[in-house]
Structures are given as structure tokens and as C-alpha cells.
Protein backbone atom coordinates (compact mmCIF):
# COMPACT_ATOMS: atom_id res chain seq x y z
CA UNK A 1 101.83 85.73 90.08
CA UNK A 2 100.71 86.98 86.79
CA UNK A 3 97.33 86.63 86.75
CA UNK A 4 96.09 85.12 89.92
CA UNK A 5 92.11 85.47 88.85
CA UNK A 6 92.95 82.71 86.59
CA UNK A 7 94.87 80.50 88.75
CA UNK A 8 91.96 81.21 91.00
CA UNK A 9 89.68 79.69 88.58
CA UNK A 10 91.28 77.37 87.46
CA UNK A 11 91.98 75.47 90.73
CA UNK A 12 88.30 75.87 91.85
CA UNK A 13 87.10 74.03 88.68
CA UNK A 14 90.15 71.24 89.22
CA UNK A 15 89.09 70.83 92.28
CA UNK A 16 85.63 70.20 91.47
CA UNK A 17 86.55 67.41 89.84
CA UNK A 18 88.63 65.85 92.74
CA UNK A 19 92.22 67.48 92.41
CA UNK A 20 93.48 67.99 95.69
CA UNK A 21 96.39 70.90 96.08
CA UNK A 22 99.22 71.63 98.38
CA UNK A 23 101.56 75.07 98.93
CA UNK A 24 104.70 73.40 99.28
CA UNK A 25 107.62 75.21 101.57
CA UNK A 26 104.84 77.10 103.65
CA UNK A 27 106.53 79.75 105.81
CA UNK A 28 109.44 80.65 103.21
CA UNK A 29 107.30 83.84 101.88
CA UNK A 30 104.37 86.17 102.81
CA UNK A 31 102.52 85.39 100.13
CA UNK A 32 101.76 81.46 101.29
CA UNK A 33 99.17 83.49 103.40
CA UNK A 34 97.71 84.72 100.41
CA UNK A 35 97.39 81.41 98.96
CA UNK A 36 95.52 80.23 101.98
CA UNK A 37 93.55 82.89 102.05
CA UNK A 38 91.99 82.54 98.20
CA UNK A 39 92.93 79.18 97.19
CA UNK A 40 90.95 75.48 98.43
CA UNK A 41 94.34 74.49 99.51
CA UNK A 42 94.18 70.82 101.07
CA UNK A 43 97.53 70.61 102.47
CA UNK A 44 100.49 73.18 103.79
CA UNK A 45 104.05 71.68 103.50
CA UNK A 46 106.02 73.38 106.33
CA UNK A 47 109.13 74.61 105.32
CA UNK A 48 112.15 71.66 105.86
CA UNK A 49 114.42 74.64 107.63
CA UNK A 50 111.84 75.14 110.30
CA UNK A 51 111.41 71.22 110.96
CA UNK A 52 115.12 70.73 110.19
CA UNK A 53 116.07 71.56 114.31
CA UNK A 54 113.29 71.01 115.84
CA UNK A 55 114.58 67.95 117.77
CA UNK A 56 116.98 70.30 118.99
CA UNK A 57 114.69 72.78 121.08
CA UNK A 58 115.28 75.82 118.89
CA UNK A 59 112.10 78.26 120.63
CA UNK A 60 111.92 80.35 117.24
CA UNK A 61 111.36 76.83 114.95
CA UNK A 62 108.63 74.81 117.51
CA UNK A 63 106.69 78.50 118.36
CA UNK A 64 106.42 78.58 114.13
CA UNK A 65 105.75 75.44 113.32
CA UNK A 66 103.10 75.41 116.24
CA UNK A 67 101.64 77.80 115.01
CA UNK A 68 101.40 77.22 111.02
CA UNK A 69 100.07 73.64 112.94
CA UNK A 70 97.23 76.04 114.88
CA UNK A 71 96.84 77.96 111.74
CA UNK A 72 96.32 74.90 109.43
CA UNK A 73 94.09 73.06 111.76
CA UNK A 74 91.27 75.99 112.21
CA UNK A 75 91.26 76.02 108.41
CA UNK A 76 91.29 72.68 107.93
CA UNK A 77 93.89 72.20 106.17
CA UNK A 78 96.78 69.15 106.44
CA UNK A 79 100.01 70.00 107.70
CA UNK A 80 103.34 67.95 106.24
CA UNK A 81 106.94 68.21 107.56
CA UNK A 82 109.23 68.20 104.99
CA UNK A 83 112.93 67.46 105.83
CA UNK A 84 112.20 64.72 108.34
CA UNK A 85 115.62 63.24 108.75
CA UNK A 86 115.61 61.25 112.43
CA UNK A 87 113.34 59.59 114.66
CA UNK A 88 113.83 62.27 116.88
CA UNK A 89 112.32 65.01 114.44
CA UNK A 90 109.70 63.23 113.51
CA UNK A 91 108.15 62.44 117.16
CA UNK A 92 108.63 66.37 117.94
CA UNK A 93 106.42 67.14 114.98
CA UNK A 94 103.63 64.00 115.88
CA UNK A 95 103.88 65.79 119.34
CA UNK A 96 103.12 69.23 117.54
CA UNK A 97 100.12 67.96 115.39
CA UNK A 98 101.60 67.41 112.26
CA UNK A 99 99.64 64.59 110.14
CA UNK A 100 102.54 63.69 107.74
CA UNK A 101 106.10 63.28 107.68
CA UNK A 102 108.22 63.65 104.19
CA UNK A 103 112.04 63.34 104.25
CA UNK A 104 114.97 60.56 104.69
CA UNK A 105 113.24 59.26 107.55
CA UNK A 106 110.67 58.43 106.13
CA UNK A 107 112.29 56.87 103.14
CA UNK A 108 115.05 57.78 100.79
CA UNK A 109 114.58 58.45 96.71
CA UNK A 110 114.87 54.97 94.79
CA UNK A 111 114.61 54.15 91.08
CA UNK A 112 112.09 51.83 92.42
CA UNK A 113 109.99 53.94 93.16
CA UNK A 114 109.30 55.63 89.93
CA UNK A 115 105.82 55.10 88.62
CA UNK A 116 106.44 55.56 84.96
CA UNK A 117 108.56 54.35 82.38
């Protein structure tokens, strides 16, 4: 990021007046942590290829999503699972503390849904 003072800045004063903000695909880089770190960040998107398998048992994806779930909640910050595809996936992630779930499961993409014209 170019000039982060300013993004800095300019979030604080957006969120001031009621913007909320979210790092989406948190996990994917080192410098999410940064982002917690400086920013008022009110939710952390956990990256879909850790939530992807966790109905399957992987160790490596539930010990990192528990704890960017740990992480979140002692900052008190929102946790989403993106990629929720099956029932299955998204009862592992209620079970790990994860308020919201964002993927086929949860409802697929529709013209219908579009708030504009």
C-alpha cells in the first residue's frame, strides 16, 4: 500500500460516521495482521481455502481457522467463512465460533438479488 497514513485516515473519519469495514480473504497474506493491527476493522473474512475442508478434519485448516476465530474474538472483531458450500462445513465453523457463513450454502448469486438497476 502506497500510502497507508492516508488510508489510515481516511477509514477512521468513515468510520466516524458509521462505515463499518471488513479485510476480506484473512489468512492469504502477512500483511492482514497489519491491517488488524492499525485499522478499526469490524469484520475478518477467513480465507474460503481454509474453510473449504474443514468438514473433512484437515488438522492444519481447523488449528488456523481456530485460531484467526481466537484472534478475532479478543479483538473484537467478527469472523465470516467464506466458501461455505455444505451443511457439513458450515456446522464445523458454528462449532469453531464463527458468527457468519458466506458461500453456496448459504445461497447462490441471482439476478434477483441485485439492488440496483
Amino acid at each position: 500500500m502506497a500510502n497507508f497514513d492516508l488510508l489510515e485516515g481516511l477509514v477512521f473519519a468513515l468510520k466516524e460516521q458509521g462505515f463499518k469495514f471488513a479485510v476480506d480473504d484473512f489468512g492469504s497474506g502477512f500483511s492482514s495482521f497489519w491491517y488488524i493491527r492499525r485499522l478499526p476493522i469490524d469484520f475478518l473474512k477467513i480465507e474460503g481455502e481454509f474453510i473449504r475442508h474443514l468438514a473433512d478434519g484437515e488438522p492444519a485448516d481447523l488449528a488456523i481457522v481456530s485460531c484467526i476465530v481466537t484472534l478475532a474474538n479478543k479483538l473484537g472483531i467478527r469472523t465470516v467463512a467464506e466458501h461455505v458450500e455444505s451443511e457439513s462445513i458450515c456446522q464445523v465453523a458454528a462449532r469453531l465460533g464463527i458468527d457468519y457463513a458466506q458461500g453456496y450454502y448459504t445461497g447462490r448469486p441471482s439476478p434477483s438479488l441485485v439492488l440496483a438497476p
